[in-house]
N, C-alpha and C. Protein backbone atom coordinates (compact mmCIF):
# COMPACT_ATOMS: atom_id res chain seq x y z
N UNK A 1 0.85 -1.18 0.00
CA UNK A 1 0.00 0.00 0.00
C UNK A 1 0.88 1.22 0.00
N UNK A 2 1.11 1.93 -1.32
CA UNK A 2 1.86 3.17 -1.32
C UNK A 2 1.04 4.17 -1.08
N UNK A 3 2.26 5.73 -0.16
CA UNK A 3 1.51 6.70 -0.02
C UNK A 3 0.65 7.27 -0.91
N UNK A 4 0.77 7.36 -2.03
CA UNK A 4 0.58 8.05 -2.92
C UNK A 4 -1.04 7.57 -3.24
N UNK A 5 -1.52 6.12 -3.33
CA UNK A 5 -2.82 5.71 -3.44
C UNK A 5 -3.61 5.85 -2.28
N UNK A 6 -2.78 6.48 -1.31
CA UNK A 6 -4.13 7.15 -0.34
C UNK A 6 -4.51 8.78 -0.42
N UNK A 7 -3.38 9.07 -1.14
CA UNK A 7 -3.90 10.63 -1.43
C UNK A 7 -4.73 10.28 -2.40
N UNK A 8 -5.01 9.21 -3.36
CA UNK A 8 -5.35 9.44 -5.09
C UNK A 8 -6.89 8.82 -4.49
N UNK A 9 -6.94 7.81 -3.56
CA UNK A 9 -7.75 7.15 -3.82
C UNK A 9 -8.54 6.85 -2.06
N UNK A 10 -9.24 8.16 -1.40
CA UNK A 10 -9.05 8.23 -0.18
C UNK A 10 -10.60 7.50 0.26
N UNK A 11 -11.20 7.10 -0.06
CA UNK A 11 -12.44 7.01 0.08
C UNK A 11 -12.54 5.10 -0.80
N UNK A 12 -11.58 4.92 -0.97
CA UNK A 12 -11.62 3.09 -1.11
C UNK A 12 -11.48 2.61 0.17
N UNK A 13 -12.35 1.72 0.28
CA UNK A 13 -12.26 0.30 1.66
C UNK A 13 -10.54 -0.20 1.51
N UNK A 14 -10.13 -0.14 2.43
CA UNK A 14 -9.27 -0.83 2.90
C UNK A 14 -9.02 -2.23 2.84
N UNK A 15 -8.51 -3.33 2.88
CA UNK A 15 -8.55 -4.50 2.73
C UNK A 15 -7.71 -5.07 4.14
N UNK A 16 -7.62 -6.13 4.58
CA UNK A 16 -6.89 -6.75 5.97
C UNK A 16 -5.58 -6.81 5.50
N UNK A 17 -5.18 -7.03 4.39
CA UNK A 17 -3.90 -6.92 3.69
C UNK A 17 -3.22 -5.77 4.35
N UNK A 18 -3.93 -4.04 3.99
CA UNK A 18 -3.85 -3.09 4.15
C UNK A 18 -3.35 -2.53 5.62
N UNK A 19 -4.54 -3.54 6.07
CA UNK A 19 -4.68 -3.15 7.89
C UNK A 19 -3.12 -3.98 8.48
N UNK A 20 -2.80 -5.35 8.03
CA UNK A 20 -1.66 -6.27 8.30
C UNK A 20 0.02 -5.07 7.55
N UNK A 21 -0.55 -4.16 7.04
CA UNK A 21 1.50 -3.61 6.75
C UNK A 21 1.06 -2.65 7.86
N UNK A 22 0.05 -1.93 7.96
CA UNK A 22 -0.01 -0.70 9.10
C UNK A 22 0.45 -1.57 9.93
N UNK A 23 -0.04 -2.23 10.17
CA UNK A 23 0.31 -3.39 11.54
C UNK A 23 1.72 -3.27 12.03
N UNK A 24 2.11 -3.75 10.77
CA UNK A 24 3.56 -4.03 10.80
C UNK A 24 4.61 -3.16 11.20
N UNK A 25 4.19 -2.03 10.17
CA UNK A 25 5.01 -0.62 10.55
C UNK A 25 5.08 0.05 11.68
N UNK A 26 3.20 -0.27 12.21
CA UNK A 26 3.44 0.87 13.63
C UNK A 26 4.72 -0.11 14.47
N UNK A 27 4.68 -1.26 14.36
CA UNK A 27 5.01 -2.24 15.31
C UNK A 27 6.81 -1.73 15.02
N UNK A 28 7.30 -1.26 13.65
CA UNK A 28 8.44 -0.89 13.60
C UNK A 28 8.56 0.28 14.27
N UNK A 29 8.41 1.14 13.89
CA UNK A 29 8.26 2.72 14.21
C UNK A 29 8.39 2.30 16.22
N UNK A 30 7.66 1.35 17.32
CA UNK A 30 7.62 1.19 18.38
C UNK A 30 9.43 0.56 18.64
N UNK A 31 9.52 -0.15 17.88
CA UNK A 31 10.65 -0.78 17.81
C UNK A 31 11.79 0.04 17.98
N UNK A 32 11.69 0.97 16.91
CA UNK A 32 12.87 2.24 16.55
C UNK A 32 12.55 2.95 17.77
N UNK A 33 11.72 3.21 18.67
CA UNK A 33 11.51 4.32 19.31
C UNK A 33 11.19 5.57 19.04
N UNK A 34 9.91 5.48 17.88
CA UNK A 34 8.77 6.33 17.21
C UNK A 34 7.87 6.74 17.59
N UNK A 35 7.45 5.95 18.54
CA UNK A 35 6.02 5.85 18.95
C UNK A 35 6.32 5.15 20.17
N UNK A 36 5.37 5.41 21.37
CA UNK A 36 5.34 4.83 22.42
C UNK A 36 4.66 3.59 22.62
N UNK A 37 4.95 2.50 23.60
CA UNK A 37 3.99 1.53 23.88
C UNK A 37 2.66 1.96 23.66
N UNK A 38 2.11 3.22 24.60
CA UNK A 38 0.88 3.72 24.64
C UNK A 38 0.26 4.29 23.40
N UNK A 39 1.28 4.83 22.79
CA UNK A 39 0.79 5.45 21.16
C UNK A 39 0.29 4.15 20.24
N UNK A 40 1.54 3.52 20.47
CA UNK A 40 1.36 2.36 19.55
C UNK A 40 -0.20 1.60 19.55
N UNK A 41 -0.38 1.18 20.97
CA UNK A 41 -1.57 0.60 21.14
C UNK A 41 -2.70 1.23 20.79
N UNK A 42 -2.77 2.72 21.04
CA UNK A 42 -4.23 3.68 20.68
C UNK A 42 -4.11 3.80 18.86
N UNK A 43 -3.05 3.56 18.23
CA UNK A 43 -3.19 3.23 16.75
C UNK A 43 -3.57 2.18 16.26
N UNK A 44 -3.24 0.75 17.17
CA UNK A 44 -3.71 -0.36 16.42
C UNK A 44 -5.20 -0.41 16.67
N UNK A 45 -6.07 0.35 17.78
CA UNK A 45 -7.30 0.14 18.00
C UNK A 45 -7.52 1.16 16.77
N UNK A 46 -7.59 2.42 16.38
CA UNK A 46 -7.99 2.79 15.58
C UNK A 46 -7.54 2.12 14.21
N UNK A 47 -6.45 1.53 13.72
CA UNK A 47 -6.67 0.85 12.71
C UNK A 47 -7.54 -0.31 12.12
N UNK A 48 -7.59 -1.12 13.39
CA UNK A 48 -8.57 -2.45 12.71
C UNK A 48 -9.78 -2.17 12.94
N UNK A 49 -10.29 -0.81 13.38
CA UNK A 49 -11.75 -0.21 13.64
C UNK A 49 -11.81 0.94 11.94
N UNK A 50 -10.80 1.12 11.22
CA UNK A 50 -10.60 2.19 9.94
C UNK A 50 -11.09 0.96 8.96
N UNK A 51 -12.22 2.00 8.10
CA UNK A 51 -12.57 1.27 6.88
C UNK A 51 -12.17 1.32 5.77
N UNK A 52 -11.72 2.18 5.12
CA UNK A 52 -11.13 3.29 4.27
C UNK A 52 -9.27 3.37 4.47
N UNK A 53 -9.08 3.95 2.90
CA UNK A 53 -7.62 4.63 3.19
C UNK A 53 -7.04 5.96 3.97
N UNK A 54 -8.55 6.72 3.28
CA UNK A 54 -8.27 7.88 4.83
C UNK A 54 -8.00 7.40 5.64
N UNK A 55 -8.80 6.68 6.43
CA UNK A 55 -8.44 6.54 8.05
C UNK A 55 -7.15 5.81 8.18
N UNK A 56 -6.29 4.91 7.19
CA UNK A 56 -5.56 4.41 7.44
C UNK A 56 -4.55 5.72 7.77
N UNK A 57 -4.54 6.86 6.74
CA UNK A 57 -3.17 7.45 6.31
C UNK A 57 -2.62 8.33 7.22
N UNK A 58 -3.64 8.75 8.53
CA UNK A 58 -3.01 9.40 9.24
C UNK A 58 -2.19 8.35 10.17
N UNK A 59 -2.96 7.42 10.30
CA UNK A 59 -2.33 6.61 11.46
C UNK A 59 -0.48 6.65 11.02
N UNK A 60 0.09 6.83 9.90
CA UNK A 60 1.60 6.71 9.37
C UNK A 60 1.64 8.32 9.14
N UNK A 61 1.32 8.37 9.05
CA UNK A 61 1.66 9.91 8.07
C UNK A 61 2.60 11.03 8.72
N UNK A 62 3.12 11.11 10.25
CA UNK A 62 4.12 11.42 11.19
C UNK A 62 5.61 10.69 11.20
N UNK A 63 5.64 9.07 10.47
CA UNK A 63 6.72 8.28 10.41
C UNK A 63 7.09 8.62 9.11
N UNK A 64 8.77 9.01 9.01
CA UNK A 64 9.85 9.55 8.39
C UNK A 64 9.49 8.42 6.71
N UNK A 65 9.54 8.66 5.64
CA UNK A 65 9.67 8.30 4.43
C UNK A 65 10.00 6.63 4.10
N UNK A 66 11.47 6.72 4.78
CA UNK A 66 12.07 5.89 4.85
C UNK A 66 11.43 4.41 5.30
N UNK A 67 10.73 4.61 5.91
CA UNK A 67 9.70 3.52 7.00
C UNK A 67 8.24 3.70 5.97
N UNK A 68 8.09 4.04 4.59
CA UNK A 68 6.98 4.20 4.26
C UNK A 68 6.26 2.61 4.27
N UNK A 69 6.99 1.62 3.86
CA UNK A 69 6.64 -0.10 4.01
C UNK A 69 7.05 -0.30 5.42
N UNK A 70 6.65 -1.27 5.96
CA UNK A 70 6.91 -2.31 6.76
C UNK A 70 7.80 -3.08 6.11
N UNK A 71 9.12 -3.09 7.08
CA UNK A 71 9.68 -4.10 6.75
C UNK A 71 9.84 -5.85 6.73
N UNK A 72 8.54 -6.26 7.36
CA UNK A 72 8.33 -7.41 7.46
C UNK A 72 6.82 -7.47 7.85
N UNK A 73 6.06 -7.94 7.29
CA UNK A 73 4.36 -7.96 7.39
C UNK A 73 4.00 -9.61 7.62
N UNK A 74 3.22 -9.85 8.38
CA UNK A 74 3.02 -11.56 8.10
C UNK A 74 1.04 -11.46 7.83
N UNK A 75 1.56 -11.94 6.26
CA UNK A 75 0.34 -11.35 5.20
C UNK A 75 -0.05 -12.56 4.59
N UNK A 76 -1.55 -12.65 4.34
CA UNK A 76 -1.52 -14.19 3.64
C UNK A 76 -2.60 -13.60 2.30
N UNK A 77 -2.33 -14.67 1.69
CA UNK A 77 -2.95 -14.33 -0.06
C UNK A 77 -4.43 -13.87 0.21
N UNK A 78 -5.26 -14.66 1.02
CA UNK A 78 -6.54 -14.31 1.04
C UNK A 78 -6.63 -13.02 1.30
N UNK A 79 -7.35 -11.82 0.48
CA UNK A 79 -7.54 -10.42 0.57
C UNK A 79 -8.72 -10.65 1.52
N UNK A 80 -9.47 -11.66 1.59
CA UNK A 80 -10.90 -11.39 2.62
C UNK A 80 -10.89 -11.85 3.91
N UNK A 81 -9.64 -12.32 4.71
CA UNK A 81 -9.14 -12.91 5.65
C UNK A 81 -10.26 -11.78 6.72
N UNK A 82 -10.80 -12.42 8.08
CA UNK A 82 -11.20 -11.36 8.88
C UNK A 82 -10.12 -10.68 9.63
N UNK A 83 -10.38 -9.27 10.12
CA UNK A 83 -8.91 -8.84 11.06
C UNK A 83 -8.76 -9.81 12.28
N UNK A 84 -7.13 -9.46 12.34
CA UNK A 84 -7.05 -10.24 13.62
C UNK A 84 -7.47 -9.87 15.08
N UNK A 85 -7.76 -11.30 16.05
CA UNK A 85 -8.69 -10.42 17.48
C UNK A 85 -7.16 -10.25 18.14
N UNK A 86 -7.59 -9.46 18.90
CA UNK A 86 -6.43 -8.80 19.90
C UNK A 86 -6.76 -9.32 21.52
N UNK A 87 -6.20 -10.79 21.62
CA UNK A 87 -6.52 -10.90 23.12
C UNK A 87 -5.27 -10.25 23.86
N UNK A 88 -5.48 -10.35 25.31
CA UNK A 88 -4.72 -10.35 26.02
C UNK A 88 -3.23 -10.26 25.73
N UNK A 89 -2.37 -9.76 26.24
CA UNK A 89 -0.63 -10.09 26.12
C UNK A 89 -0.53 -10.98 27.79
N UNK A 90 -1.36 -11.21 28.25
CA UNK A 90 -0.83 -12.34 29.51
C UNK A 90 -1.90 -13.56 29.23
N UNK A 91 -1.02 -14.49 29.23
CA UNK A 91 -1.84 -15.50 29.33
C UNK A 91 -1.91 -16.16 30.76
N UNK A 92 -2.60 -16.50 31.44
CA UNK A 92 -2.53 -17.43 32.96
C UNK A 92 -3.16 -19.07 32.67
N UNK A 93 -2.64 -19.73 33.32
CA UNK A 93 -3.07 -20.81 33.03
C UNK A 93 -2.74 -22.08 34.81
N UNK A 94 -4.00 -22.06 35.28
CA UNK A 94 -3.90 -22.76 36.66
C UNK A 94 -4.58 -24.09 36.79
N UNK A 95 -4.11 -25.11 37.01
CA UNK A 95 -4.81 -26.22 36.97
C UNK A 95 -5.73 -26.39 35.95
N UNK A 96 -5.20 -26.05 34.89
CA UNK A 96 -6.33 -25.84 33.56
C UNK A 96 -5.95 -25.88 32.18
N UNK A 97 -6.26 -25.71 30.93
CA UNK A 97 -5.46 -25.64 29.84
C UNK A 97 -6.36 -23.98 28.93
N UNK A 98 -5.14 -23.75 28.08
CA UNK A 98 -5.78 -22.58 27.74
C UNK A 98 -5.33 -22.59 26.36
N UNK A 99 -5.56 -22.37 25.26
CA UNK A 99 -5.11 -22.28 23.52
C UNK A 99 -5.18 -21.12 23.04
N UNK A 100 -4.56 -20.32 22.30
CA UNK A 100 -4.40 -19.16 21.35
C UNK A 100 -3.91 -19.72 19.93
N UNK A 101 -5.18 -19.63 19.44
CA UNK A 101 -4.66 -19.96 17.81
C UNK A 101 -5.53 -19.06 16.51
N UNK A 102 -5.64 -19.51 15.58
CA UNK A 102 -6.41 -18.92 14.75
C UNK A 102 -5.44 -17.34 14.22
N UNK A 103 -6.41 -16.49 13.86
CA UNK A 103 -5.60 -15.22 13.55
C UNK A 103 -5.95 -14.04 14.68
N UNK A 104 -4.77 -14.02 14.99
CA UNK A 104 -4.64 -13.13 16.42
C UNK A 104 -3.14 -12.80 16.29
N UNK A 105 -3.45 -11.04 16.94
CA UNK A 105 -2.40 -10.40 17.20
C UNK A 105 -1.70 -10.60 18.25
N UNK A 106 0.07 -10.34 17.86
CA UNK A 106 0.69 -10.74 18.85
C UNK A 106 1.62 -9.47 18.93
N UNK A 107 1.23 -9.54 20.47
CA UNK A 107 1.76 -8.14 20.91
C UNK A 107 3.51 -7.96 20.71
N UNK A 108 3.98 -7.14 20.96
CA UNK A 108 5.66 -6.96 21.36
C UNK A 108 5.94 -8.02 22.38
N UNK A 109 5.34 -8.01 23.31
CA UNK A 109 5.44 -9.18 24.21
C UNK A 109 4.36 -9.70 25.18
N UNK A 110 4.83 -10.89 25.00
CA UNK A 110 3.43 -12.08 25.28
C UNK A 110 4.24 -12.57 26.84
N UNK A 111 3.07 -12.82 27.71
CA UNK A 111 3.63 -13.05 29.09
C UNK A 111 2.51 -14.59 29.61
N UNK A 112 3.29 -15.69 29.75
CA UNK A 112 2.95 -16.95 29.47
C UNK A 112 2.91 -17.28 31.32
N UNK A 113 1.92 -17.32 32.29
CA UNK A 113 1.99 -17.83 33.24
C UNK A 113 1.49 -19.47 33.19
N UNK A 114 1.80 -20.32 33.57
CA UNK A 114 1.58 -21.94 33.62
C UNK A 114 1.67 -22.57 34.93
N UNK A 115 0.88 -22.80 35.75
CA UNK A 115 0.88 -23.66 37.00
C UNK A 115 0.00 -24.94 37.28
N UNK A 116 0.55 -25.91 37.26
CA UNK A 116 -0.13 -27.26 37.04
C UNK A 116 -1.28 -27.31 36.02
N UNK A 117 -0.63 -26.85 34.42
CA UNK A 117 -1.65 -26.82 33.24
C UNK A 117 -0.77 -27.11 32.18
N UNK A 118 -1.89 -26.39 31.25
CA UNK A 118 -1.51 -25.77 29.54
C UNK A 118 -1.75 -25.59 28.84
N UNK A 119 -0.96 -24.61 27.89
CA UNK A 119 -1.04 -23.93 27.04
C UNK A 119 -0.31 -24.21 26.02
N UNK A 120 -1.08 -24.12 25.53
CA UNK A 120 -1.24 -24.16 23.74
C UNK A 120 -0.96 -22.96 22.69
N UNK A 121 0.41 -22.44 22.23
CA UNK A 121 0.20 -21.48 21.69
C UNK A 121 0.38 -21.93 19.65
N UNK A 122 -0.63 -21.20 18.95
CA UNK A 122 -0.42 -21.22 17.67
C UNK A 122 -0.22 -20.15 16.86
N UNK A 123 1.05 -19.68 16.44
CA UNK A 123 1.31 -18.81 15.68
C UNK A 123 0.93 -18.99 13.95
N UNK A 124 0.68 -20.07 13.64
CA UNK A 124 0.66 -20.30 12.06
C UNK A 124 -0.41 -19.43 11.21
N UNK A 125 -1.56 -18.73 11.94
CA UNK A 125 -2.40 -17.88 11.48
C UNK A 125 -2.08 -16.19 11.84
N UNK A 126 -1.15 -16.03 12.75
CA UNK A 126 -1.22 -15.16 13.36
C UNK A 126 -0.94 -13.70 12.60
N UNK A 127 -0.51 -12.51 13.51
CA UNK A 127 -0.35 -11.26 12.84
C UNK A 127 0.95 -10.50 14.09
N UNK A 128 1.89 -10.97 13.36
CA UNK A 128 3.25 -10.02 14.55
C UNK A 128 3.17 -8.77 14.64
N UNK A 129 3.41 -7.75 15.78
CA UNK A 129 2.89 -6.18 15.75
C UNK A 129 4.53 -5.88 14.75
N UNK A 130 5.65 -6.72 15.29
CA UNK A 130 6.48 -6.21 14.80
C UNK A 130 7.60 -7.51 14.80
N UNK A 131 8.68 -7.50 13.87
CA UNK A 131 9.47 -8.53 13.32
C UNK A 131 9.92 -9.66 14.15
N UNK A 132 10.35 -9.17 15.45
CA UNK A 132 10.64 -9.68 16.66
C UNK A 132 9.92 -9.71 17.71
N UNK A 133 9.15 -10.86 18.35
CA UNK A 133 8.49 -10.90 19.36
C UNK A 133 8.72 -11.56 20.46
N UNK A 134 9.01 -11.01 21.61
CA UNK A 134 9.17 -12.02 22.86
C UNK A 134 8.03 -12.50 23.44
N UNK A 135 8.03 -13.75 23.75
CA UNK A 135 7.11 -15.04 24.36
C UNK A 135 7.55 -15.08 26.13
N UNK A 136 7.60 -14.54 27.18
CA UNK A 136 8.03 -14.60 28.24
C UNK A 136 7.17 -15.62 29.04
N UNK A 137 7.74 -16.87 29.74
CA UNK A 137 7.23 -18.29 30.22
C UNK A 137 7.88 -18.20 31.49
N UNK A 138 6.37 -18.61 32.57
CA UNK A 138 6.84 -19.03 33.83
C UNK A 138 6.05 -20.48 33.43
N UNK A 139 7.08 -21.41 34.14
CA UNK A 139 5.86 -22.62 34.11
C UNK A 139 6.51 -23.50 34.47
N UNK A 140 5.37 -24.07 35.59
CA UNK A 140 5.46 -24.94 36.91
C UNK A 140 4.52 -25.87 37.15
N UNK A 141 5.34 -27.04 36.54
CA UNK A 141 4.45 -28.03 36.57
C UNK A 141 3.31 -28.64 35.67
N UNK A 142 3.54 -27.73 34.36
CA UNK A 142 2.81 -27.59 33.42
C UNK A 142 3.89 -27.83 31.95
N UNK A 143 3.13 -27.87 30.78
CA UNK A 143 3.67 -27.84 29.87
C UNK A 143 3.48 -26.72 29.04
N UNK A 144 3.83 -25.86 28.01
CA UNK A 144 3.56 -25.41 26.61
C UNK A 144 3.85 -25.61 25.58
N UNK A 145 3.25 -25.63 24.78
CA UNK A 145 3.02 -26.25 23.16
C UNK A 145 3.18 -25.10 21.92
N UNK A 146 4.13 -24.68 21.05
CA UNK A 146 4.21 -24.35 20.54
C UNK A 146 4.28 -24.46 19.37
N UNK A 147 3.35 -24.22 18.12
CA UNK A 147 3.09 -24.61 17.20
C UNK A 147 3.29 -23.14 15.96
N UNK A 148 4.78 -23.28 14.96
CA UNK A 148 5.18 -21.90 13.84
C UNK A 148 5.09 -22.49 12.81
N UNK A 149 5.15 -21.99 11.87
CA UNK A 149 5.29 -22.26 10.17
C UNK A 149 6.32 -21.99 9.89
N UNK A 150 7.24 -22.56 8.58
CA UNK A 150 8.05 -22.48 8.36
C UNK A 150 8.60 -21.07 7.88
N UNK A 151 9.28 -20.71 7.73
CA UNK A 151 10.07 -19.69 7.62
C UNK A 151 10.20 -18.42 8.67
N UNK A 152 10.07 -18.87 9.87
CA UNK A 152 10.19 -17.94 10.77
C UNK A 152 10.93 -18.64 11.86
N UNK A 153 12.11 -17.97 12.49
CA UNK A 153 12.85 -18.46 13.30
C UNK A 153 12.02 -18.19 14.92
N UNK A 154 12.97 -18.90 15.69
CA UNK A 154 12.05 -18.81 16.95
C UNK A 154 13.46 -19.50 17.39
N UNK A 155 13.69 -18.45 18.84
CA UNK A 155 14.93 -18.06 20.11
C UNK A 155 14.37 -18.62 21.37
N UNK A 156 15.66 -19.78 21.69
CA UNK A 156 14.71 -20.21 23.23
C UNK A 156 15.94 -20.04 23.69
N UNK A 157 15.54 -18.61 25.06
CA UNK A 157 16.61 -18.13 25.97
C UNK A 157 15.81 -18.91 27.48
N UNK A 158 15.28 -19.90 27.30
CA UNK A 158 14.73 -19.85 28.81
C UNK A 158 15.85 -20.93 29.69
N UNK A 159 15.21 -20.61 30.69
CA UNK A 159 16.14 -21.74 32.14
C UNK A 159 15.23 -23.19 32.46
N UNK A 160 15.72 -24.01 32.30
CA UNK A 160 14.71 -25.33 32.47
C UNK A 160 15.78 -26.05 33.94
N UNK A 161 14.44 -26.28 34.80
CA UNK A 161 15.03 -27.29 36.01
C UNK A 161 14.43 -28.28 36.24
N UNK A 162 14.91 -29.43 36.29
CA UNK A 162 14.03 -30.64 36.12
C UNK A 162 12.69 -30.35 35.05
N UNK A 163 13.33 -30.35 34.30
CA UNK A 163 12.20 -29.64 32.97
C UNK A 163 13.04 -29.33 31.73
N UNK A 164 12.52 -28.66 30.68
CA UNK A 164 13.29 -28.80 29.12
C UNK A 164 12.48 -28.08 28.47
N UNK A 165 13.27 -27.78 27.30
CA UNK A 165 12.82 -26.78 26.06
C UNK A 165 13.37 -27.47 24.61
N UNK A 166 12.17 -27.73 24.04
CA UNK A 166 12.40 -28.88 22.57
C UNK A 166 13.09 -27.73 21.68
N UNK A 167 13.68 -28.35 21.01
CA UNK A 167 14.27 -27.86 19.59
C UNK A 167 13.31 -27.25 18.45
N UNK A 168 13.44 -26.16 18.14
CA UNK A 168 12.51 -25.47 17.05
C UNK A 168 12.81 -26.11 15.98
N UNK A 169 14.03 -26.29 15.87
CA UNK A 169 14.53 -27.03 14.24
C UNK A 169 13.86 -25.73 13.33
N UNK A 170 15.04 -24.89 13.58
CA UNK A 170 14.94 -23.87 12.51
C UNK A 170 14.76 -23.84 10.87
N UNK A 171 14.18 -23.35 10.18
CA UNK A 171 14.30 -23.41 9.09
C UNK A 171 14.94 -22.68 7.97
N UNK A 172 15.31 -21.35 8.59
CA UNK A 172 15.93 -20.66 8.02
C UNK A 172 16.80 -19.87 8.60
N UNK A 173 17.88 -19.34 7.53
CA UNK A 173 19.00 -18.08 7.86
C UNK A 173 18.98 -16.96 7.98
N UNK A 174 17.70 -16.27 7.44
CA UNK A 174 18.17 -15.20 7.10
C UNK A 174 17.49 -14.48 7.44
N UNK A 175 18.47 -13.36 8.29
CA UNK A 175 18.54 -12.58 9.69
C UNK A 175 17.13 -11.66 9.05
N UNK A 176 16.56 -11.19 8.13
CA UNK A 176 15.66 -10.28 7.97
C UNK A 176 13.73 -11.26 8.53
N UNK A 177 14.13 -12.42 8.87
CA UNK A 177 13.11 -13.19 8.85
C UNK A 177 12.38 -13.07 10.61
N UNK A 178 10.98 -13.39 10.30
CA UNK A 178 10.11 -12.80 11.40
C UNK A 178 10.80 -14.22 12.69
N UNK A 179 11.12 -13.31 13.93
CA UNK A 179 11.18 -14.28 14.89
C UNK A 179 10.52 -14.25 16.25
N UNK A 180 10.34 -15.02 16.77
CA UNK A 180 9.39 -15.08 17.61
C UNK A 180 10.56 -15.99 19.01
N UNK A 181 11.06 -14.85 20.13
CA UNK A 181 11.88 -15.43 20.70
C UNK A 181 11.43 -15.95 22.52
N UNK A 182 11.75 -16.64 23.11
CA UNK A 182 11.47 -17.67 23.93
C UNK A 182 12.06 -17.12 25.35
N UNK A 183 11.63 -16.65 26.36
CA UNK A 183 12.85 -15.79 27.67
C UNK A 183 11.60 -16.72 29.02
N UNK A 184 12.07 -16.79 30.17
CA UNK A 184 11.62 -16.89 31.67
C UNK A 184 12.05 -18.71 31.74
N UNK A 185 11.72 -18.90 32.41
CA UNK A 185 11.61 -20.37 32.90
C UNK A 185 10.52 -21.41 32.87
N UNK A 186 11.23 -22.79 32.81
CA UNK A 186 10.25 -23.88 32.93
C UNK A 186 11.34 -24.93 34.30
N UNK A 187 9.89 -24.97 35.71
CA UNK A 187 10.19 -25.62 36.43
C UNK A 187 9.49 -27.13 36.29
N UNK A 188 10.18 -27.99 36.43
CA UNK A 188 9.34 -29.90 36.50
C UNK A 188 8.04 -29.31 35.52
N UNK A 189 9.00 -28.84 34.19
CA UNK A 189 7.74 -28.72 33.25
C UNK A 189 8.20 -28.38 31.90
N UNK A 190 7.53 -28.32 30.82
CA UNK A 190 8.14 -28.99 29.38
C UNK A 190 7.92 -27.35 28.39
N UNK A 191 8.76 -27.25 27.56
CA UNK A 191 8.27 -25.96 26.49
C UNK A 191 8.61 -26.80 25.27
N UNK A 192 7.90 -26.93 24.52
CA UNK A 192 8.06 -28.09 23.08
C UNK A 192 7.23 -27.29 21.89
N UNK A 193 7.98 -27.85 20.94
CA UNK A 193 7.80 -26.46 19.70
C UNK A 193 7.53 -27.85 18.44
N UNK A 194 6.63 -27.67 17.72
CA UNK A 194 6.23 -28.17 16.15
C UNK A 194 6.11 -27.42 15.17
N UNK A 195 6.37 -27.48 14.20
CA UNK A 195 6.50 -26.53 12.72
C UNK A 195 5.43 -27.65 11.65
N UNK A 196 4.69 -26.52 11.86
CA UNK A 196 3.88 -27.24 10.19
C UNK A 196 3.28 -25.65 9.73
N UNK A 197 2.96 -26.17 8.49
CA UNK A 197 2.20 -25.28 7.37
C UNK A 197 1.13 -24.13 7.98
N UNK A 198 0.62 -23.34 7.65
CA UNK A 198 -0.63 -22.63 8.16
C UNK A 198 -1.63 -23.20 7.96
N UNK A 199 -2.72 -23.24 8.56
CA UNK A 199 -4.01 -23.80 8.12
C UNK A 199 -4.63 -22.80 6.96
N UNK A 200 -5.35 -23.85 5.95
CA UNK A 200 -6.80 -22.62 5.26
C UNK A 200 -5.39 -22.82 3.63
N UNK A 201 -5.80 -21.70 3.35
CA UNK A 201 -5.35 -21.06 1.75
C UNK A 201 -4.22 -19.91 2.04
N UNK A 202 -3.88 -19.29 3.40
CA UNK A 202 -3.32 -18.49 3.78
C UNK A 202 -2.04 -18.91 3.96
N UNK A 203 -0.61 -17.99 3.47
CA UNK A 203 0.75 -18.29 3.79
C UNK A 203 1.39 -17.02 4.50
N UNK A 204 2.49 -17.27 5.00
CA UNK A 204 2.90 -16.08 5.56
C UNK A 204 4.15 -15.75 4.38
N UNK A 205 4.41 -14.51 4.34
CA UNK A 205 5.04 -13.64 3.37
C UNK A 205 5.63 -12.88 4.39
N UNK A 206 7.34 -12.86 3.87
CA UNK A 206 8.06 -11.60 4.49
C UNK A 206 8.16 -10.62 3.14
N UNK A 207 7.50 -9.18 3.87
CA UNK A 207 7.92 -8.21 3.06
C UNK A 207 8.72 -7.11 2.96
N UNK A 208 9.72 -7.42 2.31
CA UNK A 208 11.20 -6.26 3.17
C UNK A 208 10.97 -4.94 2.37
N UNK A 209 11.41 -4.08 3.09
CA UNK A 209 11.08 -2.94 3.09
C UNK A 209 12.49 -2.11 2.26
């Protein structure tokens, strides 16, 4: 989506395509230190609530030229995809099990509590605010399940005690690719990762900027 077709063409519907690079960008622009946590967030509510290119163009229209793309969007072919829901950035999970899958936004950082449960996380539909995302895990006594698609790397910095963290079995090199990285601990409890395809007709696409 170039600047230029929202001056020409201000009053066309928008598409989720559209709404997924804003996505992307504000999520850069937060990254660079553009925009605040708090800014950031009061833009993504007004974006996936914008119907139109107007409403998209102010939401960018303060970020420097250079940043006119997103440098990495996770975009899938279907133009009619619904937007993604925006739960929570904490997940809790107590004597219970809890799943995040489907197409849902994932914040800058996701905060994973686990105590005698689990969780289920699925990125293969998802929507990253920005290229790099931390996954932060307490978990005791419980397991989590992590389920990416190929071409996106994924970082496991965590501490395991009487407990473990499976192998992502990376798929790729190259450093411009969306990652999704792994930080806190697993006590007498498991963090295990699977890679398959996305569900549906939808793929993820890196788009460099």
């Amino acid at each position: 989506m170039e600047g230029v077709e929202l001056e020409k063409k201000p009053d066309l519907r928008a598409s989720d395509a559209d709404r997924d690079e804003v996505a992307a960008l504000l999520g850069t622009a937060m990254a660079e230190g553009r925009l605040s946590p708090e800014e950031h967030s009061e833009r993504l509510e007004l974006l996936y609530a914008a119907k139109t290119y107007a409403e998209l163009a102010p939401l960018t229209a303060d970020l420097p030229q250079d940043s006119a793309r997103p440098r990495v969007s996770l975009r899938k072919d279907d133009a009619e995809l619904p937007p993604p829901s925006r739960p929570s950035s904490t997940i809790t999970c107590v004597l219970s099990g809890v799943e995040r899958k489907g197409r849902w936004l994932v914040e800058p950082v996701t905060t994973v509590n686990c105590v005698l449960g689990g969780v289920e996380l699925d990125f293969r539909n998802a929507v990253l605010t920005q290229r790099e995302v931390v996954v932060n895990v307490s978990c005791l006594l419980g397991g989590v399940e992590v389920t990416v698609p190929p071409g996106v790397r994924v970082e496991v910095d965590t501490t395991a005690v009487l407990g473990g963290a499976g192998d992502p079995k990376n798929d790729t090199l190259d450093p411009n690719a969306p990652v999704i990285r792994f930080t806190g601990f697993v006590l007498l409890g498991g963090l295990d990762f699977k890679r398959k395809p996305p569900k549906g007709k939808g793929r993820w696409k890196d788009l460099l900027g």
